[in-house]
Protein backbone atom coordinates (compact mmCIF):
# COMPACT_ATOMS: atom_id res chain seq x y z
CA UNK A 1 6.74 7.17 0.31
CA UNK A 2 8.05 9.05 -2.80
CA UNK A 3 11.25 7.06 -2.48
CA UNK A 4 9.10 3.57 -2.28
CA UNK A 5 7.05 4.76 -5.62
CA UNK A 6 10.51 5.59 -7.69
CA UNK A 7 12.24 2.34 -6.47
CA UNK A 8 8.93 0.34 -7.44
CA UNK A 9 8.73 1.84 -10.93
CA UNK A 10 12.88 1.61 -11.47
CA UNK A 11 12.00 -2.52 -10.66
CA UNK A 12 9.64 -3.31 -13.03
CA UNK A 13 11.11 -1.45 -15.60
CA UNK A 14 14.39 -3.02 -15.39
CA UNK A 15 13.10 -6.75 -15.12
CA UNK A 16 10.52 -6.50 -18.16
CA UNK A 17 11.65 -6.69 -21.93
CA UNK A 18 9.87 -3.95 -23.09
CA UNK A 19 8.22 -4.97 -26.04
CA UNK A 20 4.41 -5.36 -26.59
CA UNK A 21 1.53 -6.20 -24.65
CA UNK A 22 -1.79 -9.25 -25.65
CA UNK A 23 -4.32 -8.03 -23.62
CA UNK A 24 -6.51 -4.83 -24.45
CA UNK A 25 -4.08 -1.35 -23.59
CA UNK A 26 -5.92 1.36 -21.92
CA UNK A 27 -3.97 4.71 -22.25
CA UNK A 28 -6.06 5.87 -19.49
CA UNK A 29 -5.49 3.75 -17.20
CA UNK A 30 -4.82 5.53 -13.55
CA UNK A 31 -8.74 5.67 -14.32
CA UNK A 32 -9.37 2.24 -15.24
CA UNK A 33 -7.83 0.32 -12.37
CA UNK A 34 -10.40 -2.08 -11.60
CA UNK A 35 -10.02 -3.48 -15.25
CA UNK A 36 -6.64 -5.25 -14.39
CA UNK A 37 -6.84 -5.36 -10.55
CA UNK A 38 -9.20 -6.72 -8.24
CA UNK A 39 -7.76 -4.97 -5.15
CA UNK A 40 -9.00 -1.31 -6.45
CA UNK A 41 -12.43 -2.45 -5.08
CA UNK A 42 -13.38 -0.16 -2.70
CA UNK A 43 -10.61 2.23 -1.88
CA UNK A 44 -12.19 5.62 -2.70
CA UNK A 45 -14.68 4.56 0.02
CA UNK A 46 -17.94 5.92 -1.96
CA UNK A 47 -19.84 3.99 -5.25
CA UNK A 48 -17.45 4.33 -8.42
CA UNK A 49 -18.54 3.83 -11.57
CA UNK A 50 -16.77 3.42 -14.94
CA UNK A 51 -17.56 3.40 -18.51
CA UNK A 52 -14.38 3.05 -20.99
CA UNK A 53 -14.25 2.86 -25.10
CA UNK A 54 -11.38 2.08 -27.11
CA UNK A 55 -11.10 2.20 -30.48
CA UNK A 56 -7.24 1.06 -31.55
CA UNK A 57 -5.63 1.80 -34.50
CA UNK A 58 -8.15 3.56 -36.51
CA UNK A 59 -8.47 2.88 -40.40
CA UNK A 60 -7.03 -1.09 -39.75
CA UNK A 61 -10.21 -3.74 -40.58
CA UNK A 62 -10.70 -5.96 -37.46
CA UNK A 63 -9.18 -3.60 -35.29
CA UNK A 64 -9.74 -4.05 -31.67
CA UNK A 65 -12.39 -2.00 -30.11
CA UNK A 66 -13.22 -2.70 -26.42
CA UNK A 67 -15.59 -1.39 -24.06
CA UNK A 68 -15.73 -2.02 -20.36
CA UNK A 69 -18.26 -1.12 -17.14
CA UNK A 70 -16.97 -1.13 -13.68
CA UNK A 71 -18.64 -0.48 -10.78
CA UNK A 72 -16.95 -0.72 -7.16
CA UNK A 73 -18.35 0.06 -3.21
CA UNK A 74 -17.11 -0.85 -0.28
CA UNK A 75 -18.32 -2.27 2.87
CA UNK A 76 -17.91 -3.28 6.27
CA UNK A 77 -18.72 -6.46 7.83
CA UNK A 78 -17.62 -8.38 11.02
CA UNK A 79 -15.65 -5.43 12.12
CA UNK A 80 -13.71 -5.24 8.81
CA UNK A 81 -13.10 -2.91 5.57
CA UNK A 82 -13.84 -4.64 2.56
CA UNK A 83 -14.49 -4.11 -1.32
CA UNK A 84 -16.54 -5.52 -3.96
CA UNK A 85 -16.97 -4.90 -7.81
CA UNK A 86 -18.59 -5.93 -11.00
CA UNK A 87 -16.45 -5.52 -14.48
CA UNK A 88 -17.82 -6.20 -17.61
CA UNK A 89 -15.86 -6.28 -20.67
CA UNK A 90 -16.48 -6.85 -24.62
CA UNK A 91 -13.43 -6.82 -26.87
CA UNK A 92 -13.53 -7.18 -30.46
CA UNK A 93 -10.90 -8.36 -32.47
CA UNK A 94 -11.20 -8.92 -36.23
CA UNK A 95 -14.09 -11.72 -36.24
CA UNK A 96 -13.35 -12.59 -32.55
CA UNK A 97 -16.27 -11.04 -29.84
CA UNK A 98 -14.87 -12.04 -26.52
CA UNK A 99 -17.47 -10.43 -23.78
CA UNK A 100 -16.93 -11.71 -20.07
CA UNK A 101 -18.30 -10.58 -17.08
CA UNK A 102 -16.13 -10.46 -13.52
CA UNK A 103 -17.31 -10.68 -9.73
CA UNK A 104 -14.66 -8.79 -8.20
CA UNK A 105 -13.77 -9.05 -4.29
CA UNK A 106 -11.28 -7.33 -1.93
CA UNK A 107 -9.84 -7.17 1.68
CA UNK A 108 -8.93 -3.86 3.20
CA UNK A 109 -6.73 -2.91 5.65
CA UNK A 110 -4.84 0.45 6.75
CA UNK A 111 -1.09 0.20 6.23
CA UNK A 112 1.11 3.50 7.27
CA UNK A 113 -1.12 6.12 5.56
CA UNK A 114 -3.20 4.42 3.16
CA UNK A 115 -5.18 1.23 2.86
CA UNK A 116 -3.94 -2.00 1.28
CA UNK A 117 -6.79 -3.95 -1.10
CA UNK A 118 -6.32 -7.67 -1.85
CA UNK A 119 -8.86 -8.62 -4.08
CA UNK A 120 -9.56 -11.71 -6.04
CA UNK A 121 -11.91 -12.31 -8.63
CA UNK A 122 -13.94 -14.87 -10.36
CA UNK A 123 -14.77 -14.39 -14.04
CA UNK A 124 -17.30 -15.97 -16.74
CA UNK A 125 -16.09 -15.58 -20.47
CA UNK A 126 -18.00 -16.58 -23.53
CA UNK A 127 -15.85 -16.24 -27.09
CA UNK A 128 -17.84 -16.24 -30.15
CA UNK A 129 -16.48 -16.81 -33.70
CA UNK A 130 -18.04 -15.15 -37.40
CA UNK A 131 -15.49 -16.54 -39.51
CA UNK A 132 -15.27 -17.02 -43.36
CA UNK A 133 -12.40 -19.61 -43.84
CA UNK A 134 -10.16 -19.84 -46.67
CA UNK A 135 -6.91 -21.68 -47.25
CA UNK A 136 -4.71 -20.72 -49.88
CA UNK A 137 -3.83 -23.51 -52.21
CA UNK A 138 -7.21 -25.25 -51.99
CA UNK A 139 -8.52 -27.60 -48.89
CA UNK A 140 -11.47 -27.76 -46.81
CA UNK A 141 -11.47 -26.18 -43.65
CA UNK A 142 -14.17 -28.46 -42.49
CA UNK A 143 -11.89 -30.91 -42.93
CA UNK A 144 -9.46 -29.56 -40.98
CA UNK A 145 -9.85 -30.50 -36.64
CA UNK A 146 -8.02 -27.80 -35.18
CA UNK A 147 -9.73 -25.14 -37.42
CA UNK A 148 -13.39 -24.37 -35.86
CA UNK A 149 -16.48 -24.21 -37.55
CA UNK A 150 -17.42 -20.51 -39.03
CA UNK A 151 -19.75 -19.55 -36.39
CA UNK A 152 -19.02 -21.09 -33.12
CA UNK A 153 -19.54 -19.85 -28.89
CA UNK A 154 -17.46 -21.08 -25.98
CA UNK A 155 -17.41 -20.28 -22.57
CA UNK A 156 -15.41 -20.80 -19.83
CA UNK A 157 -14.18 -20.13 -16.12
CA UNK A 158 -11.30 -17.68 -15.21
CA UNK A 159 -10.01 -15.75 -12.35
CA UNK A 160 -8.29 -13.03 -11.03
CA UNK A 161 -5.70 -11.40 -8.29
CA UNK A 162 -5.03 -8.06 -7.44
CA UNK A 163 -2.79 -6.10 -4.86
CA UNK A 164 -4.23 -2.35 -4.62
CA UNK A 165 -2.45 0.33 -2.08
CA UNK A 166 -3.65 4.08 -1.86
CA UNK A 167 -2.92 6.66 0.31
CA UNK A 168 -3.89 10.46 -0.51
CA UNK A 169 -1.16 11.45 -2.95
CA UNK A 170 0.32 7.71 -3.61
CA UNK A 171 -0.82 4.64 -5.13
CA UNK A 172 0.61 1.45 -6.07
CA UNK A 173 -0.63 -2.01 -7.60
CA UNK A 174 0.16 -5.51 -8.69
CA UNK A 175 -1.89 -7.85 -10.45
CA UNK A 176 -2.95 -11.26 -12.81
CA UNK A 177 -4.97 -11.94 -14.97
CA UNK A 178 -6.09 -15.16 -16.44
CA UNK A 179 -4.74 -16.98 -13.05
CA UNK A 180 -6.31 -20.10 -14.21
CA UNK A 181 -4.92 -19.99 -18.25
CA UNK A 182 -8.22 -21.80 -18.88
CA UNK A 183 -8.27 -23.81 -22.69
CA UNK A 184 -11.13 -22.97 -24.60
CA UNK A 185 -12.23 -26.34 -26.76
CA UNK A 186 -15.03 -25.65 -29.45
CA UNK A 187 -17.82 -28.37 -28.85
CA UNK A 188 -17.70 -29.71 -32.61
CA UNK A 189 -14.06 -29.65 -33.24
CA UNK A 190 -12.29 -30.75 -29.98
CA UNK A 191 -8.77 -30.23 -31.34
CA UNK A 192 -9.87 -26.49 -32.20
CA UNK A 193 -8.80 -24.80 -28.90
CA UNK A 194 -8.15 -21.39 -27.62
CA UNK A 195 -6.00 -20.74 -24.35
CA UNK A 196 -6.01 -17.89 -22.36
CA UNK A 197 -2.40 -17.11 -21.02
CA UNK A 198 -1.24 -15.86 -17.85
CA UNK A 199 -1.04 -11.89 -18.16
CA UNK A 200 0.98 -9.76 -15.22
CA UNK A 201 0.31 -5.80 -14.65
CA UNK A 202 2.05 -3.07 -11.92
CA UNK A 203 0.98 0.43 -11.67
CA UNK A 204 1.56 3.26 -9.74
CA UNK A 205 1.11 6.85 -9.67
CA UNK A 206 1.21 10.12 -7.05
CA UNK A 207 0.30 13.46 -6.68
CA UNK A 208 2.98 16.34 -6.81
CA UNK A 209 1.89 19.80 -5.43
CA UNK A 210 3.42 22.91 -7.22
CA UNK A 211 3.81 26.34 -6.12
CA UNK A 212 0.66 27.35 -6.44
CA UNK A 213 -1.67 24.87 -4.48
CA UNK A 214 -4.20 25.16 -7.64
CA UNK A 215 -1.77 23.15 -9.87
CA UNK A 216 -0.65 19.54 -9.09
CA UNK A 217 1.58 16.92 -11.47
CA UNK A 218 0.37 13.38 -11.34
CA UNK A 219 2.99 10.90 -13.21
CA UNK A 220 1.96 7.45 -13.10
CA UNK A 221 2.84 4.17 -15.31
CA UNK A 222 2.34 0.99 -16.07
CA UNK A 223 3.75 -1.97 -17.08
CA UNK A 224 2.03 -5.85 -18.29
CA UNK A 225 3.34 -8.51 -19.59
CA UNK A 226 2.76 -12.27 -20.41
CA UNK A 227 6.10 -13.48 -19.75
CA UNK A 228 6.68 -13.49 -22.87
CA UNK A 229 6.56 -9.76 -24.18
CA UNK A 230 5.85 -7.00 -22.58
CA UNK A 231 4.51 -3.07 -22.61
CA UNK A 232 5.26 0.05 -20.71
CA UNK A 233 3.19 2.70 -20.53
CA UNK A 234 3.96 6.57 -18.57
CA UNK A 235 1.91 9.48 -18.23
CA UNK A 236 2.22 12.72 -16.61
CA UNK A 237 -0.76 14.77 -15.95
CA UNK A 238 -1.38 18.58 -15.13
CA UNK A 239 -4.33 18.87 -13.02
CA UNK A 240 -6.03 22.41 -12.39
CA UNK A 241 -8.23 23.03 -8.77
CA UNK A 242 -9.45 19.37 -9.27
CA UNK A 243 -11.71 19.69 -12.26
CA UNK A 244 -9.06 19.97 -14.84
CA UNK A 245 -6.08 17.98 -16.02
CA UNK A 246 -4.60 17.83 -19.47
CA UNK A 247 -1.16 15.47 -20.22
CA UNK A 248 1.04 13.64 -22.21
CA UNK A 249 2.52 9.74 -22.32
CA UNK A 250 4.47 7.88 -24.28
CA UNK A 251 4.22 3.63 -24.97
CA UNK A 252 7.39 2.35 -25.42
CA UNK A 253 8.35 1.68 -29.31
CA UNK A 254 4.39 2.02 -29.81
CA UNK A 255 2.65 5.55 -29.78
CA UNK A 256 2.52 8.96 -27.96
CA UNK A 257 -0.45 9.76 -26.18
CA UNK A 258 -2.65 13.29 -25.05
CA UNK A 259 -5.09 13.18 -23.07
CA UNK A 260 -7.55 15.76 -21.61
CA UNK A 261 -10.44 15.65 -18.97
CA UNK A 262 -12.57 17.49 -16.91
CA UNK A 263 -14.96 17.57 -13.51
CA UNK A 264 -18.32 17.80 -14.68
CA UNK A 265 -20.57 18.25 -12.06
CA UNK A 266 -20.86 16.30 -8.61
CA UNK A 267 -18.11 13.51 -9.31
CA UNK A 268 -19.28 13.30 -12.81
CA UNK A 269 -15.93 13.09 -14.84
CA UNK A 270 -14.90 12.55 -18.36
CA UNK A 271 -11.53 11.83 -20.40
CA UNK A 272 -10.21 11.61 -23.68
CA UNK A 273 -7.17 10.58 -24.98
CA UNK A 274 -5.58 10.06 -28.66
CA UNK A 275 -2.60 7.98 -28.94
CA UNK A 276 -0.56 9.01 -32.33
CA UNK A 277 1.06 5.70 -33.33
CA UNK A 278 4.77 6.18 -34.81
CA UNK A 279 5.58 2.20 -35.60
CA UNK A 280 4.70 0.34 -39.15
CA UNK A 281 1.56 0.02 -38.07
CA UNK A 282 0.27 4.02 -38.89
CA UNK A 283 0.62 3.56 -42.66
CA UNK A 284 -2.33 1.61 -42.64
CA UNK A 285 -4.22 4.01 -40.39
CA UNK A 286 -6.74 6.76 -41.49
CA UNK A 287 -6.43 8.59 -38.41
CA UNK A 288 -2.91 7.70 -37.31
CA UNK A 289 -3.35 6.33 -34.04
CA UNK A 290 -6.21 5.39 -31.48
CA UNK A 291 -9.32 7.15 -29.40
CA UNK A 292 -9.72 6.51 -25.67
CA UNK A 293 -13.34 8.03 -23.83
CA UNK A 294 -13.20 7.36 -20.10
CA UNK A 295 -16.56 8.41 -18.10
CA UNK A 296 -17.07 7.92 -14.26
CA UNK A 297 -19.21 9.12 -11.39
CA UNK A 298 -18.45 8.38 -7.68
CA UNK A 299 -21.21 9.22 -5.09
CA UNK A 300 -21.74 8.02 -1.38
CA UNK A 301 -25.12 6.53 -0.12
CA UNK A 302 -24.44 8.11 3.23
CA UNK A 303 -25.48 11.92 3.89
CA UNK A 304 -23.30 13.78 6.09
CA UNK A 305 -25.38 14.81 9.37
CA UNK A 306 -26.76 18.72 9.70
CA UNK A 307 -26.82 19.84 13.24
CA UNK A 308 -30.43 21.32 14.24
CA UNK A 309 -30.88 24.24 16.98
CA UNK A 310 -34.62 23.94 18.55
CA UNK A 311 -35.57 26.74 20.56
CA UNK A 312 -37.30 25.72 23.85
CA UNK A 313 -40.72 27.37 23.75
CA UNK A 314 -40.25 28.50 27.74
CA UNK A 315 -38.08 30.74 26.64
CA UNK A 316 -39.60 32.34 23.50
C-alpha cells in the first residue's frame, strides 16, 4: 500500500506545472478534506465536525480570508455504507463575498483494507459585490456593460465530485470542483459576467510508526490545479500518543509552513498553522505570511453495550 501512495504522489507531481493555485489554499488540509472532496463523507464512521479560518497574506488590503463548516456522518441504508455532509463556505476577496453552501453525498464500499467513498455534491453560491469604480483617464463605469453596478448579488448552481479511500494508516483522494463551470450574469448588466472554472485536487497521506510506538510520522500532500496553473502543497507531521503533533511543509515557489495541534478532550481537536511567505508578495505583509485555525470534534450517536451480571435471588 506504501508503494501505491509513493507512485500516486510521484504522478501528480510529474504531470502538473507547478505554479499557483485560484481556489482558497488550506495549509491544513489532511484536516479539511471534505472542503475539496465529496467522497470524505463518512469514512471515520462517527459525526465529524469542522470549523476552519484563514487569514492569507496578512498586512495586504483585500486579502482573502475564508472560513468554512463541515459536518459529515455516515449511514446505512438498503444493506449499504453510505456518507453524507453539509459544507459551508464564505471567502472574501478584496470587495468580493462569495458564501455558498454544499449538500454533500457519498457511496461506500470496502476495497482491500479500507473503504472507497464516491461522493458527489450539489452546491448553491450567491456572490455579492461592494465596489467603488474608477477608471483612470476619465469614463463612466455605468456606462460601461461588462462592468457591474457597485453593489450587486448573484447566485447560482454548481456541483461537485469526489473519490475518497482510507484505510488505517493510508489515505488517498481525487476530486472537482466547479463540475458545472457555471457563468454568473449580474441581472442589470447582462454582459457583466463571472465564470467559475473547472478546479482539480489529489491528496494523500499515511501513517509511519517509529521505534517507539508513542511517536508516528504522517507525510501527506496535495496538489490542485485549474488546468491552467497549478499548486503543490507537502507536509510532514510528528504526532505524539495521539494528542500531539507538531510539523513542517513547504508550497512550492510560495511559503513554508508550521503547524501545531493538540487532542483536547473527547475528540475535541485544534490546529494552527503559520505559513511564512518567501515570494514578492511578503514585502507588502505586516506579518510575513498567513494564519490557519482548524477546530473539529468527532463523536458517535451509538453507545457501546455494558454487560450486566444479575444475581438470581434463589441463590442469595
Amino acid at each position: 500500500m506504501r508503494e501505491l501512495l509513493i507512485s500516486f504522489l510521484c504522478g501528480f507531481i510529474m504531470i502538473f506545472d507547478i505554479i499557483a493555485q485560484q481556489d482558497p489554499q488550506y495549509s491544513q488540509y489532511m484536516f479539511n478534506h471534505m472542503a475539496v472532496n465529496p467522497g470524505y463523507a463518512g469514512s471515520h464512521d462517527v459525526i465529524c465536525l469542522t470549523a476552519a479560518h484563514r487569514q492569507q497574506w496578512v498586512g495586504i488590503e483585500g486579502a482573502p480570508v475564508t472560513s468554512v463548516f463541515t459536518v459529515n456522518a455516515p449511514f446505512s441504508m438498503f444493506g449499504a455504507n453510505h456518507g453524507i455532509g453539509l459544507t459551508i463556505m464564505s471567502d472574501q476577496i478584496g470587495f468580493q463575498q462569495n458564501v455558498s453552501a454544499g449538500l454533500d453525498y457519498a457511496y461506500r464500499f470496502s476495497l482491500g483494507q479500507g473503504k472507497l467513498g464516491i461522493g458527489l455534491s450539489g452546491i448553491f453560491l450567491n456572490k455579492a459585490l461592494k465596489a467603488s469604480w474608477h477608471i483612470p483617464g476619465g469614463g463612466s463605469p455605468e456606462s460601461d456593460l461588462s462592468i457591474p453596478n457597485p453593489n450587486e448579488s448573484i447566485t447560482g448552481f454548481d456541483m461537485g465530485f469526489g473519490v475518497f479511500y482510507r484505510s488505517e494508516n493510508v489515505y488517498m483522494g481525487i476530486s472537482s470542483t466547479h463540475l458545472l463551470e457555471p457563468v454568473l450574469r449580474y441581472a442589470e448588466k447582462q454582459e457583466a459576467k463571472y465564470k467559475l472554472k473547472r478546479h482539480y485536487y489529489a491528496t494523500a497521506g499515511c501513517v509511519l510508526p517509529l521505534n517507539n510506538p508513542a511517536w508516528e510520522l504522517t507525510p501527506s500532500m496535495m496538489v490542485c490545479s485549474d488546468g491552467t496553473v497549478s499548486q503543490f502543497t507537502a507536509n510532514a507531521n510528528i504526532m505524539y500518543n495521539k494528542k500531539l503533533w507538531g510539523g513542517i511543509g513547504y508550497r512550492l515557489s510560495d511559503s513554508f509552513i508550521a503547524m501545531i495541534g493538540v487532542d483536547l478532550f473527547n475528540g475535541v481537536k485544534i490546529g494552527y498553522s503559520f505559513d511564512y511567505t518567501y515570494n514578492s508578495l511578503r514585502s507588502y505583509m505586516t506579518a510575513g505570511g498567513s494564519h490557519e485555525v482548524v477546530v473539529s470534534y468527532c463523536f458517535s450517536l451509538v453507545k457501546e453495550k455494558v454487560v450486566k451480571k444479575y444475581k438470581s435471588v434463589r441463590f442469595l
